[in-house]
N, C-alpha and C. Protein backbone atom coordinates (compact mmCIF):
# COMPACT_ATOMS: atom_id res chain seq x y z
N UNK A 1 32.11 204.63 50.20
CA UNK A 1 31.92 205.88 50.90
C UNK A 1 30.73 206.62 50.28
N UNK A 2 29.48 206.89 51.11
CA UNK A 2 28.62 207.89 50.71
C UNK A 2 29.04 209.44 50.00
N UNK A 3 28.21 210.03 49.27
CA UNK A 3 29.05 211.43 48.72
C UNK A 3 28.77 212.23 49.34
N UNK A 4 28.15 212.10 50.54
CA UNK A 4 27.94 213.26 51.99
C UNK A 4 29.26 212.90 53.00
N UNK A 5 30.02 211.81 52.71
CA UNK A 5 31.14 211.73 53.43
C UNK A 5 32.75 211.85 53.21
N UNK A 6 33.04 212.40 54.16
CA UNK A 6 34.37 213.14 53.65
C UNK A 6 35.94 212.19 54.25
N UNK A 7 36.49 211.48 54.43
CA UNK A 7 37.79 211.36 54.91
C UNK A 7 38.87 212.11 54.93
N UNK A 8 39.44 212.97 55.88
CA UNK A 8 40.57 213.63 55.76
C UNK A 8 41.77 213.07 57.00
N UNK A 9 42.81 214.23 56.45
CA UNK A 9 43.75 214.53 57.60
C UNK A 9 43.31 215.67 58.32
N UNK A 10 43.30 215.48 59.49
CA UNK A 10 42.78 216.61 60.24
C UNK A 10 44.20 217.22 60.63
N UNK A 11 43.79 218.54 61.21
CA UNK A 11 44.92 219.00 61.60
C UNK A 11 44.66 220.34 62.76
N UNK A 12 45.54 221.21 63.06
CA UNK A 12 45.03 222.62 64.02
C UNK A 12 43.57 222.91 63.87
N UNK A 13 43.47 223.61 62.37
CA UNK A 13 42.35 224.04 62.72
C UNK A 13 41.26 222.97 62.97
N UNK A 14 41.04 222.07 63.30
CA UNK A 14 39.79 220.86 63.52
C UNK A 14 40.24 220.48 65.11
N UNK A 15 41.02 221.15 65.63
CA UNK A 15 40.61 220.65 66.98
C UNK A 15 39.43 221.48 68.33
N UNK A 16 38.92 222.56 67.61
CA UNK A 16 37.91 222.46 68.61
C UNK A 16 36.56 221.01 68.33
N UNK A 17 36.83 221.02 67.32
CA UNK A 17 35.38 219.97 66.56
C UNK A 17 36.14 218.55 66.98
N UNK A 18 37.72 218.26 67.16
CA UNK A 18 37.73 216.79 67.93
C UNK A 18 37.88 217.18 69.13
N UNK A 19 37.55 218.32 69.83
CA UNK A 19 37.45 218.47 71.34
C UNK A 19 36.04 217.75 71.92
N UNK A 20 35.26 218.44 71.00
CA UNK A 20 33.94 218.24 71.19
C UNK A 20 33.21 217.15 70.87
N UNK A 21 34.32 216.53 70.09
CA UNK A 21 33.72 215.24 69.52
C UNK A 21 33.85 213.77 70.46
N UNK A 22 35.25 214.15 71.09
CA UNK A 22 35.82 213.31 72.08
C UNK A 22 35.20 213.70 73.55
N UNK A 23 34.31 214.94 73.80
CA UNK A 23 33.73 214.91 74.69
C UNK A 23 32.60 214.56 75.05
N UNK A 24 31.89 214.43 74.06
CA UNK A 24 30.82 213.75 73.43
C UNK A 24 30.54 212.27 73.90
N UNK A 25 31.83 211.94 72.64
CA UNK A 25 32.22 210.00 72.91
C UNK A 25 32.59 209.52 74.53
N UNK A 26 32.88 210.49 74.91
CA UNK A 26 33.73 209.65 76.34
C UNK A 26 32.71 210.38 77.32
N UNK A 27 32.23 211.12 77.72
CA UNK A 27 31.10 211.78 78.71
C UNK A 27 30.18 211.07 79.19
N UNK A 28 29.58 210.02 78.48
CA UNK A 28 28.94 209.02 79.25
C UNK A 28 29.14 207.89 78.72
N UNK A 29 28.28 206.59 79.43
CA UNK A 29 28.46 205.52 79.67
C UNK A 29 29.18 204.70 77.91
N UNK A 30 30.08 203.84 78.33
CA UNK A 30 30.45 203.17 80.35
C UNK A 30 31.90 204.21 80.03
N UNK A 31 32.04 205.22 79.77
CA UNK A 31 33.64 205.34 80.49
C UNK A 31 33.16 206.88 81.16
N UNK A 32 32.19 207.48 81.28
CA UNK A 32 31.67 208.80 81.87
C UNK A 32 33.48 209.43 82.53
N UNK A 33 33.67 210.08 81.71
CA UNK A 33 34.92 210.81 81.91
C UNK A 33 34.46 212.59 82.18
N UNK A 34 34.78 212.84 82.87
CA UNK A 34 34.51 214.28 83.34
C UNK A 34 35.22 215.54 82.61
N UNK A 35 34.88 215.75 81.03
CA UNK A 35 35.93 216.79 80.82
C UNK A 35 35.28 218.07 80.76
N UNK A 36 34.90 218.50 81.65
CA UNK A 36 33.89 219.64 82.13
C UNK A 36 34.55 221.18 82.45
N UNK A 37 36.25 220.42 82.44
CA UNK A 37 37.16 221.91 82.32
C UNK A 37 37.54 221.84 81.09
N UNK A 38 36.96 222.71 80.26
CA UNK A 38 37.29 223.40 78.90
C UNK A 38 38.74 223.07 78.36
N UNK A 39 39.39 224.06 78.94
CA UNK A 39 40.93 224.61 78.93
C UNK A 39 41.59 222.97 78.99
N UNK A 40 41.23 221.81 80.12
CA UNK A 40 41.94 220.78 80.18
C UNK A 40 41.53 219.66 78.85
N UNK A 41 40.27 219.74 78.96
CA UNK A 41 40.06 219.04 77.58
C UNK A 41 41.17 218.86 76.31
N UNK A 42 40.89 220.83 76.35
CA UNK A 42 42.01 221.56 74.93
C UNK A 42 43.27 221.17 74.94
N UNK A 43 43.87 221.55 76.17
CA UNK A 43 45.07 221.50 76.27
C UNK A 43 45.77 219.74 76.20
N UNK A 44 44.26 218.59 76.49
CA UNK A 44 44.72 217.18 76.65
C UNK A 44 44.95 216.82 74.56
N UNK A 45 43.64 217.10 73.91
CA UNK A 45 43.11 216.94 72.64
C UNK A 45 44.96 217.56 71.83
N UNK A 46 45.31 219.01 72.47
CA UNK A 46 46.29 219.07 72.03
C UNK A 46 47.45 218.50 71.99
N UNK A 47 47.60 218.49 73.14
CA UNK A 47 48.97 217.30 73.10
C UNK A 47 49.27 216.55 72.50
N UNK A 48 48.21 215.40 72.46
CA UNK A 48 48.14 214.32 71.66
C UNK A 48 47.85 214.24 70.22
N UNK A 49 47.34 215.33 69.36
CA UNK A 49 47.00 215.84 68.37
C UNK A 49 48.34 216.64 67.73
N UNK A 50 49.07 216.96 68.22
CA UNK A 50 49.80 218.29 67.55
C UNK A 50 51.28 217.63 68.28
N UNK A 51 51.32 216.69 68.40
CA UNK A 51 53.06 216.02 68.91
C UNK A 51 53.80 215.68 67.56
N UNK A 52 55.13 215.76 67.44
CA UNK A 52 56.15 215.57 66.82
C UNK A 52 55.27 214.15 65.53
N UNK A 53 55.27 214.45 64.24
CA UNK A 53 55.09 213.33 63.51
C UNK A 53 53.23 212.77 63.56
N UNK A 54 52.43 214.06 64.42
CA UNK A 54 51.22 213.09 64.39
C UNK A 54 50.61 213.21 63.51
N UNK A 55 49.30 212.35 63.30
CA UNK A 55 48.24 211.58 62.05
C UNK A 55 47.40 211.71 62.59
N UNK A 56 46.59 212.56 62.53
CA UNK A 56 45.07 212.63 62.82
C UNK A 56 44.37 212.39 61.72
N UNK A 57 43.03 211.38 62.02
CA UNK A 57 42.32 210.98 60.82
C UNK A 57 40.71 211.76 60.90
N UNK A 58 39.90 212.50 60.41
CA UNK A 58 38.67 212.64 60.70
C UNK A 58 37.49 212.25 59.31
N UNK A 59 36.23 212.02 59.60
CA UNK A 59 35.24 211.40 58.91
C UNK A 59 34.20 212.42 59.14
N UNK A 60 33.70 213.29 57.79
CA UNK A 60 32.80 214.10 57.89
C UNK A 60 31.63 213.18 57.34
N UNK A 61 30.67 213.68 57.77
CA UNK A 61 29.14 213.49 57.19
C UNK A 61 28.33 214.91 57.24
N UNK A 62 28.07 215.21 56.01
CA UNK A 62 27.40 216.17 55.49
C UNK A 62 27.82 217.68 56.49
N UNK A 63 29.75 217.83 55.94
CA UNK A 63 30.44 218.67 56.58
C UNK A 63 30.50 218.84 58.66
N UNK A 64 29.72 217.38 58.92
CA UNK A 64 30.13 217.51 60.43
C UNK A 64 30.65 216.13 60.80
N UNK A 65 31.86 216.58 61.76
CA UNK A 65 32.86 215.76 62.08
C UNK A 65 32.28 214.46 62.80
N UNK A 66 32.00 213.32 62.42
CA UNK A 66 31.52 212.41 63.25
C UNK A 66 32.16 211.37 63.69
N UNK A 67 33.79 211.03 63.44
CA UNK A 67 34.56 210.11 63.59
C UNK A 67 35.66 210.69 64.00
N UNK A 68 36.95 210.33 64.73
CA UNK A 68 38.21 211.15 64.78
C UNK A 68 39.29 209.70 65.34
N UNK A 69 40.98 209.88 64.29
CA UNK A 69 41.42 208.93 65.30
C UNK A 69 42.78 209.98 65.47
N UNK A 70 43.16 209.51 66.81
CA UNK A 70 44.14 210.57 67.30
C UNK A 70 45.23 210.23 67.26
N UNK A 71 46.59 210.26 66.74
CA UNK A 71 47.95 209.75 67.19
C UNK A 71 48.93 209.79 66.07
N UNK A 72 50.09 209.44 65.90
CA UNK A 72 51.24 209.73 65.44
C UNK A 72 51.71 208.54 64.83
N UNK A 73 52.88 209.05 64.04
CA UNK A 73 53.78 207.80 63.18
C UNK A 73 55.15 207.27 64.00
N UNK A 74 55.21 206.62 64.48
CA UNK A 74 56.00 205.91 65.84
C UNK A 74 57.09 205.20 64.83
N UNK A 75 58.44 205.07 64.91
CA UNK A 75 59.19 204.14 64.35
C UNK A 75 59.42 203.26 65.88
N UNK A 76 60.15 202.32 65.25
CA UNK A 76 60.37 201.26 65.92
C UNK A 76 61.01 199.97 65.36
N UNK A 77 61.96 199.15 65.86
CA UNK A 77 63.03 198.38 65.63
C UNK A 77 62.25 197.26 64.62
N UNK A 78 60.99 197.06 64.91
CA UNK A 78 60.19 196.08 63.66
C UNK A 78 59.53 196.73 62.78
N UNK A 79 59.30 198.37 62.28
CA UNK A 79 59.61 199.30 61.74
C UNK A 79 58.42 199.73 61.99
N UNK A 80 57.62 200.91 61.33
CA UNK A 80 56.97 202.24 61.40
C UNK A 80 55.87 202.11 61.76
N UNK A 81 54.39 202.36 62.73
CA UNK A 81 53.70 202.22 62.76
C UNK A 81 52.67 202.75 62.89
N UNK A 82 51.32 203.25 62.54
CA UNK A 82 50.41 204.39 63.52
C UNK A 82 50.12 203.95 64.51
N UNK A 83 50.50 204.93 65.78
CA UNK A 83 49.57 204.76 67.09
C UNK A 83 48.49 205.32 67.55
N UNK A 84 47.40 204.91 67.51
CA UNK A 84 46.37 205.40 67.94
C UNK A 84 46.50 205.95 69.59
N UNK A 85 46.12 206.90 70.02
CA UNK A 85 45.77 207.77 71.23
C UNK A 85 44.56 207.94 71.94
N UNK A 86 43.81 208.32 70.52
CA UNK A 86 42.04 208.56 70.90
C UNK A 86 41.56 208.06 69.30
N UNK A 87 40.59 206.96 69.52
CA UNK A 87 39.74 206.95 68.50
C UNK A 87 37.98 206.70 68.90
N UNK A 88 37.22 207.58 68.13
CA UNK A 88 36.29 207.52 68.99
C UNK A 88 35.12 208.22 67.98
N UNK A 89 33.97 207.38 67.74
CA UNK A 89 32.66 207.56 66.79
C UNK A 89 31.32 208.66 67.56
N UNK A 90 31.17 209.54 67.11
CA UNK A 90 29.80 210.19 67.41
C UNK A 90 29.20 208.99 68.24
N UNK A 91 28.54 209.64 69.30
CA UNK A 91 27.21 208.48 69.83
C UNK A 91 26.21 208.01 68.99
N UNK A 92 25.63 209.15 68.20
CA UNK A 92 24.49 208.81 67.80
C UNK A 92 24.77 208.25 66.37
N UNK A 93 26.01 207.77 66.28
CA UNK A 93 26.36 207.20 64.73
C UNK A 93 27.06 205.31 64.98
N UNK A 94 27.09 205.06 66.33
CA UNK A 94 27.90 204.17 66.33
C UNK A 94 27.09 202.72 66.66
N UNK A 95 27.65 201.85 66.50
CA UNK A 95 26.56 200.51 65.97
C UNK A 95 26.08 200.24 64.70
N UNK A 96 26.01 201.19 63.89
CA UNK A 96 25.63 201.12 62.23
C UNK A 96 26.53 200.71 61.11
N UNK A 97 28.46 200.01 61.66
CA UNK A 97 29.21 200.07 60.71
C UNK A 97 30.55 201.02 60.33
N UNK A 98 29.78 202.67 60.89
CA UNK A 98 30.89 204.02 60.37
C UNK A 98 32.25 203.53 60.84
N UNK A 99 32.15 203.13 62.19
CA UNK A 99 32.93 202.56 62.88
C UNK A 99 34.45 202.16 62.07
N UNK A 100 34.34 200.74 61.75
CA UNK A 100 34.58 199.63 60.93
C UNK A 100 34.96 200.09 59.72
N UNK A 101 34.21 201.15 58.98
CA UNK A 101 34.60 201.76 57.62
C UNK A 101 35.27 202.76 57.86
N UNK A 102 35.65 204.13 58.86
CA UNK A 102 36.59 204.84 58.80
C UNK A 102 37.73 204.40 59.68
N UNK A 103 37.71 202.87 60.56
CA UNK A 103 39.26 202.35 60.80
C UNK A 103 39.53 201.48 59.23
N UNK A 104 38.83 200.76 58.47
CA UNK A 104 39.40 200.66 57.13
C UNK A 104 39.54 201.82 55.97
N UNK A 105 39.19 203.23 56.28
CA UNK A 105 40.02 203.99 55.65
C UNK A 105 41.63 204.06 55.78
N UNK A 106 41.51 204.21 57.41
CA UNK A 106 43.02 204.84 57.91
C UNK A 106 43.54 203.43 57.55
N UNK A 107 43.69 201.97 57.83
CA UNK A 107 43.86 200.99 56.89
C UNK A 107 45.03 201.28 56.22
N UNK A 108 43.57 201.79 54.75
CA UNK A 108 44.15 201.72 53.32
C UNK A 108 45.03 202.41 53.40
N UNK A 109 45.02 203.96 54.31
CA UNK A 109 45.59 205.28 54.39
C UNK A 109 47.17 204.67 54.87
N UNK A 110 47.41 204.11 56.10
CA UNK A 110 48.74 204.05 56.37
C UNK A 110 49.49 203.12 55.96
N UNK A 111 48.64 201.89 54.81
CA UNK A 111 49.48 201.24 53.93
C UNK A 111 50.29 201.68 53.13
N UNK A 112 49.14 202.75 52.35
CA UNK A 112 49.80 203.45 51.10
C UNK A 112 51.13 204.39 51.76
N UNK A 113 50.87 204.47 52.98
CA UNK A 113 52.54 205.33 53.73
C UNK A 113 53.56 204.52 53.72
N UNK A 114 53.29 203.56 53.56
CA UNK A 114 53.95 202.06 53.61
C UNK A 114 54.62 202.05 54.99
N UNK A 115 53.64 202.10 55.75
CA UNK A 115 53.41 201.67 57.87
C UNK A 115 53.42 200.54 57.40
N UNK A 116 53.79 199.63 58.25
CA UNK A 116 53.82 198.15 58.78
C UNK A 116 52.61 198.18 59.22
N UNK A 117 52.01 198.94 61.02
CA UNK A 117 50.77 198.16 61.06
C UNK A 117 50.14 199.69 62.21
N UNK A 118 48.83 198.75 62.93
CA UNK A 118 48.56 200.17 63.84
C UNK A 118 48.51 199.08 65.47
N UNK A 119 49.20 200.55 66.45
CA UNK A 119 49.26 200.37 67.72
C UNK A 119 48.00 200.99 68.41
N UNK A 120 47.47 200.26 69.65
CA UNK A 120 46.70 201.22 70.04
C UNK A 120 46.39 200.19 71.74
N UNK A 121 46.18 200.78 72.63
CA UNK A 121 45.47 200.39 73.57
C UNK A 121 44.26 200.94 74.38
N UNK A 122 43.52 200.17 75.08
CA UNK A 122 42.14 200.17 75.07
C UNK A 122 41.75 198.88 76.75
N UNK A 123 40.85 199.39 77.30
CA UNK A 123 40.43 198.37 78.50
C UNK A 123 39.78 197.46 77.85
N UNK A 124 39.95 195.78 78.19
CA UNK A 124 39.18 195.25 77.87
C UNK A 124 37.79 194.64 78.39
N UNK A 125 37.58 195.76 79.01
CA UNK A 125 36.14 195.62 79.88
C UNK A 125 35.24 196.72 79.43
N UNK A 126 35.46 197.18 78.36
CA UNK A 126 34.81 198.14 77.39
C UNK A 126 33.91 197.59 76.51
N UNK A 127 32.96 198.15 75.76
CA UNK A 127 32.63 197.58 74.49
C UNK A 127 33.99 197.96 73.33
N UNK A 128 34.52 198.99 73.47
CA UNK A 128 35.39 199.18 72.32
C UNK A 128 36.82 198.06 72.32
N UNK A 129 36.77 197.47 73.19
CA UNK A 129 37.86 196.04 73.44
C UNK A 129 37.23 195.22 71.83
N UNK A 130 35.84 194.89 72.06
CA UNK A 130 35.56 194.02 70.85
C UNK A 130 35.28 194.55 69.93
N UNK A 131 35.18 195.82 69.68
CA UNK A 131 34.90 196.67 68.43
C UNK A 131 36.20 196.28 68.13
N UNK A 132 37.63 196.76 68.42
CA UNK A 132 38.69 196.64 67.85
C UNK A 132 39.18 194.85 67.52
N UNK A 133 38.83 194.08 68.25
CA UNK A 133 39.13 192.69 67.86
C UNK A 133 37.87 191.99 66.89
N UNK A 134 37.19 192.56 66.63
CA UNK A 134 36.25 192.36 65.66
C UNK A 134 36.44 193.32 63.81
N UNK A 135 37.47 193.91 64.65
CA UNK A 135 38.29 194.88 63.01
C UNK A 135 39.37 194.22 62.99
N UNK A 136 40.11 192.91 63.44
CA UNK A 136 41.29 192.38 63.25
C UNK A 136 42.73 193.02 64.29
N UNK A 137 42.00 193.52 65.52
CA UNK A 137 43.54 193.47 66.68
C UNK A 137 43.36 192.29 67.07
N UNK A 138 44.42 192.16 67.66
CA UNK A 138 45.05 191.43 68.78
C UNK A 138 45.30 191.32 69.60
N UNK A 139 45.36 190.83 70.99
CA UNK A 139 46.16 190.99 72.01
C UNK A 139 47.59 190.64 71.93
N UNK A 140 48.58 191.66 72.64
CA UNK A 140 49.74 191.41 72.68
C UNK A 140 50.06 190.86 74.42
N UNK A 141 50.32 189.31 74.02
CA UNK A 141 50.24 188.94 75.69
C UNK A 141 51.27 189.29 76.46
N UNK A 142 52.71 190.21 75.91
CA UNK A 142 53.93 190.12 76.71
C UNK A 142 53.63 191.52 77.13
N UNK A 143 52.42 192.55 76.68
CA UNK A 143 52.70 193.92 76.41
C UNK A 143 51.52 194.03 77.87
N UNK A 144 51.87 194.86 78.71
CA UNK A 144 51.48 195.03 80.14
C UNK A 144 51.84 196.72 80.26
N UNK A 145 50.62 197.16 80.54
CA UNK A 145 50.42 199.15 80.79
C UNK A 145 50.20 199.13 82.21
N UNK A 146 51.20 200.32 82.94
CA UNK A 146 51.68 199.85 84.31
C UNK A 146 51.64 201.71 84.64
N UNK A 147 51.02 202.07 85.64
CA UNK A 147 50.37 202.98 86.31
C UNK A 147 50.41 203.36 87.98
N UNK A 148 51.53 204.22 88.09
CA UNK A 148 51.51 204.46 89.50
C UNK A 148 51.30 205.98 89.86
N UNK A 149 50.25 206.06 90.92
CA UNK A 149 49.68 207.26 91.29
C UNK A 149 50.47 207.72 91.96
N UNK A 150 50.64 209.29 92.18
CA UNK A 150 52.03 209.99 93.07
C UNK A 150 51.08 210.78 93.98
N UNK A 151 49.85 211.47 93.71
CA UNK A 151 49.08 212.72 93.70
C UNK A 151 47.92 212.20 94.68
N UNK A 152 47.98 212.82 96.10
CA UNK A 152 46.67 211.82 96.57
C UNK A 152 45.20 212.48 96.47
């Protein structure tokens, strides 16, 4: 770790800076997500940030937030795990590695919790499909994410 870089637990006060950070990452290509209403952004970043048991991880460089991973400590019958929600690198930082080194922080981080392992899903028609199978995921072939629209 450089000594301009910081690893923490993030928490309340750091979610306007992973609002902005995740609007950033996801606003354009390839997933151009529209979070152009303020209030929905906040209110999405919160949810998922501030639920029962969550782990937010963030990565400063020279006191600005350039990494964030979003999600909670999940038990489960093969026991405890982090789930990732949102993880997602500055634009102008990603391709260089940061990547790769602040998911092997959180790593080291939810070993020492003594987690079993980390959950997370992701399209695999992304670049971030092989970012994550190039840090050691997997596909789970029995595990199928199933989506029905109500709202026309």
């Amino acid at each position: 770790m450089n000594n301009s870089e910081q690893f923490i637990v993030l928490n309340e006060t750091h979610l306007p800076q992973m609002a902005e950070l995740y609007k950033n990452s996801f606003g354009r290509e390839p997933w151009n997500d529209d979070w152009s209403d303020k209030n929905q952004l906040t209110q999405y970043i919160k949810e998922i940030s501030c639920s029962f048991n969550s782990l937010n991880y963030g990565l400063f460089l020279d006191g600005k937030l350039i990494a964030v991973s979003i999600g909670m400590i999940r038990h489960w019958w093969e026991g405890t795990n982090y789930n990732i929600e949102e993880f997602c690198v500055s634009p102008e930082f990603q391709g260089n590695g940061i990547g790769s080194r602040f998911m092997g922080m959180i790593e080291a981080d939810i070993k020492n919790r003594g987690l079993c392992g980390i959950f997370l899903q992701t399209d695999n028609d992304k670049p971030a499909y092989n970012f994550y199978r190039k840090n050691g995921f997997s596909d789970l072939s029995s595990h199928v994410s199933l989506y029905k629209r109500v709202k026309e």
